[in-house]
C-alpha atoms as a PDB file:
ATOM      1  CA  UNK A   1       4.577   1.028 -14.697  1.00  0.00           C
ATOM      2  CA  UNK A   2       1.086   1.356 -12.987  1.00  0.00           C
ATOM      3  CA  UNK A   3      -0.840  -2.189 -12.972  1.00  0.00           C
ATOM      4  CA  UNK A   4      -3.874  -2.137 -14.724  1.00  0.00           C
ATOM      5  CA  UNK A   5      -5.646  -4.107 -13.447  1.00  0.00           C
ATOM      6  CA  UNK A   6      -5.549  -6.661  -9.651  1.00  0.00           C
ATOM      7  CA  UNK A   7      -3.620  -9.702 -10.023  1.00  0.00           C
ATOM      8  CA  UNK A   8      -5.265 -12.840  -9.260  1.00  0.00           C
ATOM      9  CA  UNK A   9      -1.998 -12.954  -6.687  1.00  0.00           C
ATOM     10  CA  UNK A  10      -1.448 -10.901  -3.385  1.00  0.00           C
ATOM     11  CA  UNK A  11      -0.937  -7.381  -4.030  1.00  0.00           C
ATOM     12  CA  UNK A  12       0.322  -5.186  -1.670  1.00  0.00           C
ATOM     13  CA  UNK A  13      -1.195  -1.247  -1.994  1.00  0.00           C
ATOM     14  CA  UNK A  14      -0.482   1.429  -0.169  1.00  0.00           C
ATOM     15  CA  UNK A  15      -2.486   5.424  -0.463  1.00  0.00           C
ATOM     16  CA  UNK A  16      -2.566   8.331   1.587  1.00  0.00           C
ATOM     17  CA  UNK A  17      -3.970  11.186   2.130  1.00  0.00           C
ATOM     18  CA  UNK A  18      -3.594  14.480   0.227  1.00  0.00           C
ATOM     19  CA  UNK A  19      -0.968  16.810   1.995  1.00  0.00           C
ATOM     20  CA  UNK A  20       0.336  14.435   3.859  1.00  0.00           C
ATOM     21  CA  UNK A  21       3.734  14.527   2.858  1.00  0.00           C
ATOM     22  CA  UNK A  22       4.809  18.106   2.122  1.00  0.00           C
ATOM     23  CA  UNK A  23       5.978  18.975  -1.448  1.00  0.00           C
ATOM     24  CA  UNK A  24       9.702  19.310  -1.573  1.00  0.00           C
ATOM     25  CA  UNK A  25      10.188  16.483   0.745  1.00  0.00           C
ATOM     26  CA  UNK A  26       8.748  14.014  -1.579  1.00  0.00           C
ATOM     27  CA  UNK A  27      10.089  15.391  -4.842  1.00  0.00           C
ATOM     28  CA  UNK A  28      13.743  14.738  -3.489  1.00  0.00           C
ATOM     29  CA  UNK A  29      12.438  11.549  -2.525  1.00  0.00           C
ATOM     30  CA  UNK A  30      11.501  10.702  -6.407  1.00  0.00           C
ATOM     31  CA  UNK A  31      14.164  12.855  -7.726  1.00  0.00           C
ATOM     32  CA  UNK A  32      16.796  10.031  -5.585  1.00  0.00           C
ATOM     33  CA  UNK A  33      15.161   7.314  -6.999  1.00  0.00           C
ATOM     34  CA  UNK A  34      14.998   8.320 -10.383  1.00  0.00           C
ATOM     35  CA  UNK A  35      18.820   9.086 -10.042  1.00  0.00           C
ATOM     36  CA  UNK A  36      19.263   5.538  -8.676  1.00  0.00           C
ATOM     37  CA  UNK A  37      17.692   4.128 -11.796  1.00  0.00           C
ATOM     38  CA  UNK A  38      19.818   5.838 -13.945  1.00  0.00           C
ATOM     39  CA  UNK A  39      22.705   4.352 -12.390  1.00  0.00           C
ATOM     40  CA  UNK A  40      21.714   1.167 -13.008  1.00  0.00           C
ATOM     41  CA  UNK A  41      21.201   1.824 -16.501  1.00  0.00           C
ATOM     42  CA  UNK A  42      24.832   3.316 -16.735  1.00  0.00           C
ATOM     43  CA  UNK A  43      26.049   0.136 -14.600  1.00  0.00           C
ATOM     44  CA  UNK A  44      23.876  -2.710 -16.703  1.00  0.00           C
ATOM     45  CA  UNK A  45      24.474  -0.523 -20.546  1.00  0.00           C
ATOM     46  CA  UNK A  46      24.469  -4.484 -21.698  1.00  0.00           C
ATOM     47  CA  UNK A  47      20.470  -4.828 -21.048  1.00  0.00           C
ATOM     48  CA  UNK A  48      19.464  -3.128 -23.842  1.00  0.00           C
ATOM     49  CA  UNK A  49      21.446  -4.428 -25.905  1.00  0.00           C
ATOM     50  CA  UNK A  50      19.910  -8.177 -25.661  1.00  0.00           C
ATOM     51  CA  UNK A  51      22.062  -9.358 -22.757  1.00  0.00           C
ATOM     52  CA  UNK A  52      22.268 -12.872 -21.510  1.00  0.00           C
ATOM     53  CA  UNK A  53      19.425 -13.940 -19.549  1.00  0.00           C
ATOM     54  CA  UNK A  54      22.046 -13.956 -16.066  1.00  0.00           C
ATOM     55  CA  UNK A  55      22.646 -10.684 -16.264  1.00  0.00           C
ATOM     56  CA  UNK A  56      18.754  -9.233 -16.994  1.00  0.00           C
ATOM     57  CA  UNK A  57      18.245 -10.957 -14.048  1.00  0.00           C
ATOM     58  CA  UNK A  58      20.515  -9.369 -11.532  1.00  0.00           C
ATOM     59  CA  UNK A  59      19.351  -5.846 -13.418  1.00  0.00           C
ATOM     60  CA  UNK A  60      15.756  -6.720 -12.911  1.00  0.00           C
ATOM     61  CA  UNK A  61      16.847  -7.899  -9.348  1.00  0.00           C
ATOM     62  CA  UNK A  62      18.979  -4.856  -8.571  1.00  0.00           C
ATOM     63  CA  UNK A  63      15.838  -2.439 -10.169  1.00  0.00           C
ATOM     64  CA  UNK A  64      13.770  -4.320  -7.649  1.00  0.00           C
ATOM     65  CA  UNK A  65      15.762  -3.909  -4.796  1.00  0.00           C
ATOM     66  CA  UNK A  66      15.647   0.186  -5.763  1.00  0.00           C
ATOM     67  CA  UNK A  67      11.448  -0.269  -5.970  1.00  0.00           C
ATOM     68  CA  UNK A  68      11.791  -1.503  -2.670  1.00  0.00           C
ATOM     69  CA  UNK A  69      14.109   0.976  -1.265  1.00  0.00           C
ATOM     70  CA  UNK A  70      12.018   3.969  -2.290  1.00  0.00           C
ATOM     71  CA  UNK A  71       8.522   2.243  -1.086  1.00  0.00           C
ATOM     72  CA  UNK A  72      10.546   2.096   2.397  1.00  0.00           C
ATOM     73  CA  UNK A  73      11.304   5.356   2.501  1.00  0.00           C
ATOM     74  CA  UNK A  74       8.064   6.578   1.119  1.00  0.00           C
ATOM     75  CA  UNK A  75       6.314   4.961   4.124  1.00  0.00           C
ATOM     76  CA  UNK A  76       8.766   5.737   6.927  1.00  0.00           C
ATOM     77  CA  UNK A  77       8.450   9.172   5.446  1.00  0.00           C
ATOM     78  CA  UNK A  78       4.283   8.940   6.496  1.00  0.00           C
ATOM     79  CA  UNK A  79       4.731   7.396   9.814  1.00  0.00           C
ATOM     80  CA  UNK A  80       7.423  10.045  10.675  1.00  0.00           C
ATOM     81  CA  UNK A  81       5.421  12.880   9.627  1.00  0.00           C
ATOM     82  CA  UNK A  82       4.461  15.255  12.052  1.00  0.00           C
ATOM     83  CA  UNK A  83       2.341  17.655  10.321  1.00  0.00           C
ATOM     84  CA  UNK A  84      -0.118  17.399   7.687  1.00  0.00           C
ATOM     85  CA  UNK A  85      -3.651  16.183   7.748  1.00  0.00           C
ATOM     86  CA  UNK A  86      -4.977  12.922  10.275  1.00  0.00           C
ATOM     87  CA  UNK A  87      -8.249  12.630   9.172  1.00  0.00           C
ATOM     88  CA  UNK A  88      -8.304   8.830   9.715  1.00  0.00           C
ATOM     89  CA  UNK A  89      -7.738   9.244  13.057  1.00  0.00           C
ATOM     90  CA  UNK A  90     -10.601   7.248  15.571  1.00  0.00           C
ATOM     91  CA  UNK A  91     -12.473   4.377  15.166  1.00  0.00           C
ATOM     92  CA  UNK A  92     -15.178   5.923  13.068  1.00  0.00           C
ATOM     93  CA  UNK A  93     -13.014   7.514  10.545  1.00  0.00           C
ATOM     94  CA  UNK A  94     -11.349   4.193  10.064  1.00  0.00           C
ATOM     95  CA  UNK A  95     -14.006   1.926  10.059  1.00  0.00           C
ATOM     96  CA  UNK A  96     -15.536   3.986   6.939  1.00  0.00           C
ATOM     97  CA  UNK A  97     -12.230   2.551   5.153  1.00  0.00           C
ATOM     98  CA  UNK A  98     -12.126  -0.708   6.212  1.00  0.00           C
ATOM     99  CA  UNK A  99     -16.436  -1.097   5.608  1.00  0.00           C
ATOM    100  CA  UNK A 100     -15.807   0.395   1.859  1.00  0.00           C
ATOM    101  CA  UNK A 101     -13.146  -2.387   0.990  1.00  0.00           C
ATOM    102  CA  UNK A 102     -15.350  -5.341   2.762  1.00  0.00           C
ATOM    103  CA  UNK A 103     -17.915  -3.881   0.485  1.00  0.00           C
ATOM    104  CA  UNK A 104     -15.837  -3.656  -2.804  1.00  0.00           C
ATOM    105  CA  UNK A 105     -14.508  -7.030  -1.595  1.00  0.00           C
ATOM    106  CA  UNK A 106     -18.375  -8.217  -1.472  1.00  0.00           C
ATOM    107  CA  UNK A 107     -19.112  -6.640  -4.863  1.00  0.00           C
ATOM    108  CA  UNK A 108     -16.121  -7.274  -7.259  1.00  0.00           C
ATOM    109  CA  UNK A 109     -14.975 -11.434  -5.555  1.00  0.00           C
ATOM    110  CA  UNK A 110     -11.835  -9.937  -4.408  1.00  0.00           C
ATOM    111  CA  UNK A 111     -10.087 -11.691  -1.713  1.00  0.00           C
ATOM    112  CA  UNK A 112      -8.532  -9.719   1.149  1.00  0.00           C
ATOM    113  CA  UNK A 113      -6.022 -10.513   3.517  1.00  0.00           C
ATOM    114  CA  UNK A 114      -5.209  -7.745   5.719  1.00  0.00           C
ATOM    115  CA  UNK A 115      -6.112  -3.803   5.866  1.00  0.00           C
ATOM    116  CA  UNK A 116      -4.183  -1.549   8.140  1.00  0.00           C
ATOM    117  CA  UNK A 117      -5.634   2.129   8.555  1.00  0.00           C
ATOM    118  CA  UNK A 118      -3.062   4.446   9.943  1.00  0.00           C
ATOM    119  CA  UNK A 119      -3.836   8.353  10.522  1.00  0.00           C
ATOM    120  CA  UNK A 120      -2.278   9.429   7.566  1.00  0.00           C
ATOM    121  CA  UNK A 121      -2.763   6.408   5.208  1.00  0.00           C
ATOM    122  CA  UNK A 122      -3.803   2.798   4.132  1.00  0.00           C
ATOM    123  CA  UNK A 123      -2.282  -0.809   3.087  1.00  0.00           C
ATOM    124  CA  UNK A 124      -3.983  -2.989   1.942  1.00  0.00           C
ATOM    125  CA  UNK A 125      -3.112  -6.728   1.126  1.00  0.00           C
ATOM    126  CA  UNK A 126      -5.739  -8.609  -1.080  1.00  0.00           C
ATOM    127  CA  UNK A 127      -6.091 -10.136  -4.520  1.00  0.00           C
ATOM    128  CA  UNK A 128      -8.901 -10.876  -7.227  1.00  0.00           C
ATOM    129  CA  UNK A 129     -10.494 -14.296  -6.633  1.00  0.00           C
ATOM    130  CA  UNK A 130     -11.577 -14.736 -10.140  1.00  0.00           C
ATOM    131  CA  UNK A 131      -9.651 -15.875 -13.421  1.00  0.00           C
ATOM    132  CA  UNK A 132     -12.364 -15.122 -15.535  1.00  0.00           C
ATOM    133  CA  UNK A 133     -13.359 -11.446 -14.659  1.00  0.00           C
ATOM    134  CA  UNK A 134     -10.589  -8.429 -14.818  1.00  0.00           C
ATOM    135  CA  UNK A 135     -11.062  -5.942 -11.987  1.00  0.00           C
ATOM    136  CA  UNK A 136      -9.671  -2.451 -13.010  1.00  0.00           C
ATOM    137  CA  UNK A 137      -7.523  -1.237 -10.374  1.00  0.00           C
ATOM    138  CA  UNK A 138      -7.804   2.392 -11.054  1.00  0.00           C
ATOM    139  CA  UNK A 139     -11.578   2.193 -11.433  1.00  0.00           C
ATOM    140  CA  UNK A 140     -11.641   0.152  -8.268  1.00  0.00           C
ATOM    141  CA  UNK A 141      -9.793   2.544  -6.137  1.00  0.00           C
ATOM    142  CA  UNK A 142     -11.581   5.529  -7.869  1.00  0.00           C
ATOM    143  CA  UNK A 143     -14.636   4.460  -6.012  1.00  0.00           C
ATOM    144  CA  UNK A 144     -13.231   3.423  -2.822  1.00  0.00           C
ATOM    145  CA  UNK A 145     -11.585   6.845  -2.393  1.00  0.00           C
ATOM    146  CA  UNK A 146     -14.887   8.809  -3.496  1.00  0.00           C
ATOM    147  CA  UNK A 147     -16.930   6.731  -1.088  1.00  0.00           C
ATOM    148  CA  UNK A 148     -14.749   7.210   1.371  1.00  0.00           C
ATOM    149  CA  UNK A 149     -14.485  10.649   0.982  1.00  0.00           C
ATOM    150  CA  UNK A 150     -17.269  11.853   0.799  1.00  0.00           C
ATOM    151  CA  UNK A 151     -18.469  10.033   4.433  1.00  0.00           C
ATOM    152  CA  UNK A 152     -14.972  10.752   6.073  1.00  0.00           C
ATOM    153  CA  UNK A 153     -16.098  14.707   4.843  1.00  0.00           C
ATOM    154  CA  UNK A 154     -19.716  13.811   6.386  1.00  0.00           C
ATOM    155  CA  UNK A 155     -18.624  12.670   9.419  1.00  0.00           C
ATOM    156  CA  UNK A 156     -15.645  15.668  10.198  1.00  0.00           C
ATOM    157  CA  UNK A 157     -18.561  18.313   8.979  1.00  0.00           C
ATOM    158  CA  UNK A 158     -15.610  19.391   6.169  1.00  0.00           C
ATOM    159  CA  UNK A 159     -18.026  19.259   2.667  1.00  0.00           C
ATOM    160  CA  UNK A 160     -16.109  19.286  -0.505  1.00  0.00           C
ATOM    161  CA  UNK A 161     -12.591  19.183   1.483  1.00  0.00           C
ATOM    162  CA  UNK A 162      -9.508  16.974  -0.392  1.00  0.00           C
ATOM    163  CA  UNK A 163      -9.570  13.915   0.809  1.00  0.00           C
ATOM    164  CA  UNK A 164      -6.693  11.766  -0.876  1.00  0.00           C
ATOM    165  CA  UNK A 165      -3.804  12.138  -2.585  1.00  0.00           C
ATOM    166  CA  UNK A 166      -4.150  10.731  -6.160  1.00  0.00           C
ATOM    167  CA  UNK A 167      -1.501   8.074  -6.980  1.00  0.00           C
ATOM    168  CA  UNK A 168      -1.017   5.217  -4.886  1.00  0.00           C
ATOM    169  CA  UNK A 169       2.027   2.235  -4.620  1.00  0.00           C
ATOM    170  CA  UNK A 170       1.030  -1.262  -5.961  1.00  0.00           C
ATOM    171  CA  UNK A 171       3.508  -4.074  -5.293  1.00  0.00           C
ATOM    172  CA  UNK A 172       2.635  -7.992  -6.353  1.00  0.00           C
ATOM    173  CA  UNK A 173       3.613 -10.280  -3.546  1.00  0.00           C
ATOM    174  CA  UNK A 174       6.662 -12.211  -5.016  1.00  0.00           C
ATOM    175  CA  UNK A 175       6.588 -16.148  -4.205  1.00  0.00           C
ATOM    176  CA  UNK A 176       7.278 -16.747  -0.911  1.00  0.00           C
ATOM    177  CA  UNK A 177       6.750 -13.283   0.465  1.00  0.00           C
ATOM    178  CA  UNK A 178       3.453 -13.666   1.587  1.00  0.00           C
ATOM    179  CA  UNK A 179       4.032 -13.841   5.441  1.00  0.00           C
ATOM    180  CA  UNK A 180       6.544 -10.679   5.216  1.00  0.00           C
ATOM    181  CA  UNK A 181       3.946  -8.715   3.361  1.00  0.00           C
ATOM    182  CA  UNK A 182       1.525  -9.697   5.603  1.00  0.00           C
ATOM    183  CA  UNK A 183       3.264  -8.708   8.750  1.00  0.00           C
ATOM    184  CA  UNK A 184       4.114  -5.616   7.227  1.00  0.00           C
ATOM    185  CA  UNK A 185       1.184  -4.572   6.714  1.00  0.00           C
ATOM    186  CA  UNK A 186      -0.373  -5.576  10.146  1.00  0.00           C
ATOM    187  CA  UNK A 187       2.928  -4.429  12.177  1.00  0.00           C
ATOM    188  CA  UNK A 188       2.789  -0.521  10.464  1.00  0.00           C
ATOM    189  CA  UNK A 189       1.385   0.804  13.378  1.00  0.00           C
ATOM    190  CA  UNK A 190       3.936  -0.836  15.534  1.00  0.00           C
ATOM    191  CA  UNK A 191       7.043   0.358  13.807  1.00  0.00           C
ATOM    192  CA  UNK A 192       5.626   3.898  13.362  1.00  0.00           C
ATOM    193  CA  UNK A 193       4.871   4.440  17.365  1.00  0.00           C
ATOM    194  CA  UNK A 194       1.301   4.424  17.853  1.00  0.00           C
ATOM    195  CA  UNK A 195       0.693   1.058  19.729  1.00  0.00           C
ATOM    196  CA  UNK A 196       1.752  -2.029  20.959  1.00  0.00           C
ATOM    197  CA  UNK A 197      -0.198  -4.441  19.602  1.00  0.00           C
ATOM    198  CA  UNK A 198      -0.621  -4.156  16.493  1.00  0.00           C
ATOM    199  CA  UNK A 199      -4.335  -6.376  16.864  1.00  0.00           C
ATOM    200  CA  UNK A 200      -5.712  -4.373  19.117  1.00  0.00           C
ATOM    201  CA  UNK A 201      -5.356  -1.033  16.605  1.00  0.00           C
ATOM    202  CA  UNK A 202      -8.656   0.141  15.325  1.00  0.00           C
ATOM    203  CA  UNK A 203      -7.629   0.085  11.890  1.00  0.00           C
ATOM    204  CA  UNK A 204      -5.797  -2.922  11.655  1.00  0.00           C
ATOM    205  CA  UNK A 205      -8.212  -6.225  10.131  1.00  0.00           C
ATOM    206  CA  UNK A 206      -7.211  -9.331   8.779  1.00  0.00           C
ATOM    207  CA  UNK A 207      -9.011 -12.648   7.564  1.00  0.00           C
ATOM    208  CA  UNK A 208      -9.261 -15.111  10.346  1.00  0.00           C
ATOM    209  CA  UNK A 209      -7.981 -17.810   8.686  1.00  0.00           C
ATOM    210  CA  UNK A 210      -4.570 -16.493   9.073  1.00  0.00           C
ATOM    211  CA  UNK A 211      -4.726 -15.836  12.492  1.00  0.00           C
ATOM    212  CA  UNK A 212      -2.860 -19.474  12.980  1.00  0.00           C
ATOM    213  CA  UNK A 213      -1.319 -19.923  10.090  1.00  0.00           C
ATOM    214  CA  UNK A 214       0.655 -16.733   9.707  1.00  0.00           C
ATOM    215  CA  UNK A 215      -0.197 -14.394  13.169  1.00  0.00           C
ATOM    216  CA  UNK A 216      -0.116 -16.314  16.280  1.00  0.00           C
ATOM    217  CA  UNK A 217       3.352 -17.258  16.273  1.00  0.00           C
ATOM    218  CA  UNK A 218       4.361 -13.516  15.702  1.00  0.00           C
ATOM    219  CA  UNK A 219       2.338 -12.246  18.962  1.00  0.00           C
ATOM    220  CA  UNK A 220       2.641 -15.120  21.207  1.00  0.00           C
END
């Protein structure tokens, strides 16, 4: 189910751009994991019937575990890819990203903890700082990816060119998974091949005070 609106918890989200993964390639991907679902429905027939709370559990676990699994092969699938548009490649093209969401960040009290901005796509890991004002997550990424659009279009000379695919993944952070997520997020452009060090990438930010809680001990 698509979250409404952005948790007042981390949430992990990850977009791309339009064409990057070809077609077929992705429909077997969501064909296999809607086949996987239905296998846990045929293996856990007892949920819907009221179950004890044990066994919801390890279904809800086991469903998660399958969410998981197809987000992991979603993204390896994006760092892999070899053709396909790389319009975030560069500082510039990357900075427009990462300047939109300090902006959105500025204008809606969200909190963000780390962006990374690969050639083909975006994570980001924030969450809404306020308990008193809902922050629509499709209206909020509506704008980002307009914005950002229409200046990555400006600065490539490509008017009125696609820009981004249209549905994104949205994961909340479960307790204790903070530092994982985190490192996941900042590490992407490690474990697809493009660098390093993953804080010296152009399109990799995060908010300094996490540099020595969570960071340093990873790079040192």
């Amino acid at each position: 189910m698509r979250t409404l609106y952005l948790p007042n918890s981390p949430t992990h989200i990850t977009y791309r751009l339009y064409g990057s993964i070809p077609n077929l390639p992705l429909q077997k991907l969501h064909s296999s994991h809607r086949l996987q679902r239905l296998r846990l429905e045929e293996q856990y027939p007892q949920v819907r019937r009221r179950a004890d709370q044990e066994l919801r559990e390890e279904y809800l676990e086991a469903c998660r575990a399958a969410e998981i699994d197809h987000y992991l092969n979603y993204d390896r699938m994006l760092d892999a890819a070899m053709t396909g548009p790389r319009y975030l490649c560069g500082s510039s093209a990357k900075r427009i990203v990462l300047d939109s969401w300090h902006h959105l960040a500025r204008q809606h009290n969200l909190r963000i903890y780390a962006i990374s901005v690969m050639d083909n796509h975006v994570h980001v890991l924030l969450e809404n700082r306020s308990a008193d004002q809902l922050v629509s997550l499709v209206e909020l990424l509506r704008n980002h990816k307009k914005y950002t659009a229409t200046q990555l279009n400006r600065l490539h000379g490509t008017p009125g060119r696609r820009v981004w695919a249209e549905k994104e993944y949205t994961r909340t952070v479960r307790r204790g998974g903070f530092e994982h997520v985190l490192w996941y997020v900042l590490n992407n452009p490690v474990k697809a091949g493009l660098t390093d060090e993953p804080l010296s990438w152009a399109g990799n930010w995060w908010a300094d005070e996490l540099y020595e809680a969570f960071i340093l001990s990873r790079v040192a």
